[in-house]
N, C-alpha and C. Protein backbone atom coordinates (compact mmCIF):
# COMPACT_ATOMS: atom_id res chain seq x y z
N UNK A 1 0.85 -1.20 0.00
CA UNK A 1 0.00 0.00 0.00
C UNK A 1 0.89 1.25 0.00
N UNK A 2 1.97 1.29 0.70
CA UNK A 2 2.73 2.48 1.14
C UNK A 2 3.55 2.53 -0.26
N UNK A 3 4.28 1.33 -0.80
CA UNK A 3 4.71 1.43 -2.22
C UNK A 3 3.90 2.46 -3.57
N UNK A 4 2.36 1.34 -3.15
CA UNK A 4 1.61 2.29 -4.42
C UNK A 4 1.44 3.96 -4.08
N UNK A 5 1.56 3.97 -2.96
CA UNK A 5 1.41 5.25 -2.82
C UNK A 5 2.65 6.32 -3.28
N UNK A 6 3.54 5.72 -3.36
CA UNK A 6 4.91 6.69 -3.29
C UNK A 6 4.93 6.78 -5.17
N UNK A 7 4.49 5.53 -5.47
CA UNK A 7 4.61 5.54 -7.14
C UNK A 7 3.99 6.38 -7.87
N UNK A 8 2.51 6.55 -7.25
CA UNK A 8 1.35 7.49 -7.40
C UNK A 8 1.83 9.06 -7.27
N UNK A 9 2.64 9.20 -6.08
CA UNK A 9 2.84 10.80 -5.92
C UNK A 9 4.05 10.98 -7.00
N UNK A 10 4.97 10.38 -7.36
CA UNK A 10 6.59 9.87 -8.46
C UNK A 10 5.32 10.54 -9.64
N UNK A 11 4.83 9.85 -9.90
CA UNK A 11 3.56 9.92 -11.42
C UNK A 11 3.63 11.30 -11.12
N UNK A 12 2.53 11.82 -10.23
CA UNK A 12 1.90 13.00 -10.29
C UNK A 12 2.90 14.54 -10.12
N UNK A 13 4.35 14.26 -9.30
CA UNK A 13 5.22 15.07 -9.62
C UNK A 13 5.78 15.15 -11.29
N UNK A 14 6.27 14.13 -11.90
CA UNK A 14 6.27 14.06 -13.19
C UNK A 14 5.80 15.28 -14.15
N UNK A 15 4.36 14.86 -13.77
CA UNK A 15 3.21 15.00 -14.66
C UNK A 15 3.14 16.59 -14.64
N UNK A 16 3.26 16.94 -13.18
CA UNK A 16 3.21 18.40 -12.82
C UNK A 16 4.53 18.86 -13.40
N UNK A 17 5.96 18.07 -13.56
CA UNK A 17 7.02 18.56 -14.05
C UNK A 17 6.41 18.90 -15.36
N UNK A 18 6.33 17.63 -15.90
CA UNK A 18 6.42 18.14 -17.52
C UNK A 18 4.86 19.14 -17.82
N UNK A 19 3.94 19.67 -17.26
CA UNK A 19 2.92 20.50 -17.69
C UNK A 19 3.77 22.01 -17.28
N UNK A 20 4.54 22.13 -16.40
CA UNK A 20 5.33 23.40 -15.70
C UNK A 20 6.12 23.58 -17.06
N UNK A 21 7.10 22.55 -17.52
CA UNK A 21 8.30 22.88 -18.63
C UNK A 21 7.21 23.11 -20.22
N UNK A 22 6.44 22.37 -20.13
CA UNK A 22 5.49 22.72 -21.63
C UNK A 22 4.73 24.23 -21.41
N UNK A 23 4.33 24.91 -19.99
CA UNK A 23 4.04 26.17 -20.32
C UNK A 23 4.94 26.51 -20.70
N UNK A 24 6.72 26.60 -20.06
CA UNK A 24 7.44 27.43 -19.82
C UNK A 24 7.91 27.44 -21.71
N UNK A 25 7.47 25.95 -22.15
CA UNK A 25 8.28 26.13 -23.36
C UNK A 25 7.45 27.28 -24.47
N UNK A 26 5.80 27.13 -23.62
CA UNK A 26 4.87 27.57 -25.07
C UNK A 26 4.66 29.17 -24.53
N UNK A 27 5.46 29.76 -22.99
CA UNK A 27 5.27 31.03 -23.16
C UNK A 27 6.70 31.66 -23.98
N UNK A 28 7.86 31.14 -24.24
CA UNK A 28 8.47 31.39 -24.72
C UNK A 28 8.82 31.96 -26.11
N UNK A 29 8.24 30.82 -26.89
CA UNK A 29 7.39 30.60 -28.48
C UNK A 29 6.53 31.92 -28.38
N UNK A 30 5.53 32.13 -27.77
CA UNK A 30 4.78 33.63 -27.83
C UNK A 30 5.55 34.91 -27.72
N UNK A 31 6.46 35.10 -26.74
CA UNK A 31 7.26 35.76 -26.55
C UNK A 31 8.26 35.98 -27.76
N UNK A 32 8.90 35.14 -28.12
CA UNK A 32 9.47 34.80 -29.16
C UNK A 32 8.55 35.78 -30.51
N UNK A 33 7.42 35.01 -30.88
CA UNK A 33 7.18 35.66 -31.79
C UNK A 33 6.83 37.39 -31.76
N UNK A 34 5.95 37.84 -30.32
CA UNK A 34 6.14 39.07 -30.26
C UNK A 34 7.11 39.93 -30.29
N UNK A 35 7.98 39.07 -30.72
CA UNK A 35 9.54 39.94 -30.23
C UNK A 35 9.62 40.72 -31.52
N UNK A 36 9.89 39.32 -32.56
CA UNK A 36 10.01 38.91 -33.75
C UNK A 36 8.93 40.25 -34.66
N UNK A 37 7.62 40.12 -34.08
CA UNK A 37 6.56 40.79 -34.69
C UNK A 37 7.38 42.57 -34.63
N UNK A 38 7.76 42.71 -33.24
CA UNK A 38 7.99 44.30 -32.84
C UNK A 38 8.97 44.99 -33.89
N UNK A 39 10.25 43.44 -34.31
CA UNK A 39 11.22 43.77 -35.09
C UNK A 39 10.55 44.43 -36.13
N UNK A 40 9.75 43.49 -36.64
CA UNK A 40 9.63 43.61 -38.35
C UNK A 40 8.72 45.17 -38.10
């Protein structure tokens, strides 16, 4: 029981990692292009 449990929270840190790094990647890309936009 105490196993599944530790595997369960392992998952759900993960999960929270990689949704944190996919904003960080897709506010970037926006940023990015407004930059891009200001240039032109």
């Amino acid at each position: 029981m105490r196993k599944n449990n530790f595997a369960k929270g392992k998952t759900f840190s993960e999960t929270m990692l990689v949704l944190f790094l996919g904003f960080i990647f897709i506010e970037g890309v926006c940023y990015e292009k407004k930059f891009n936009n200001k240039g032109k």
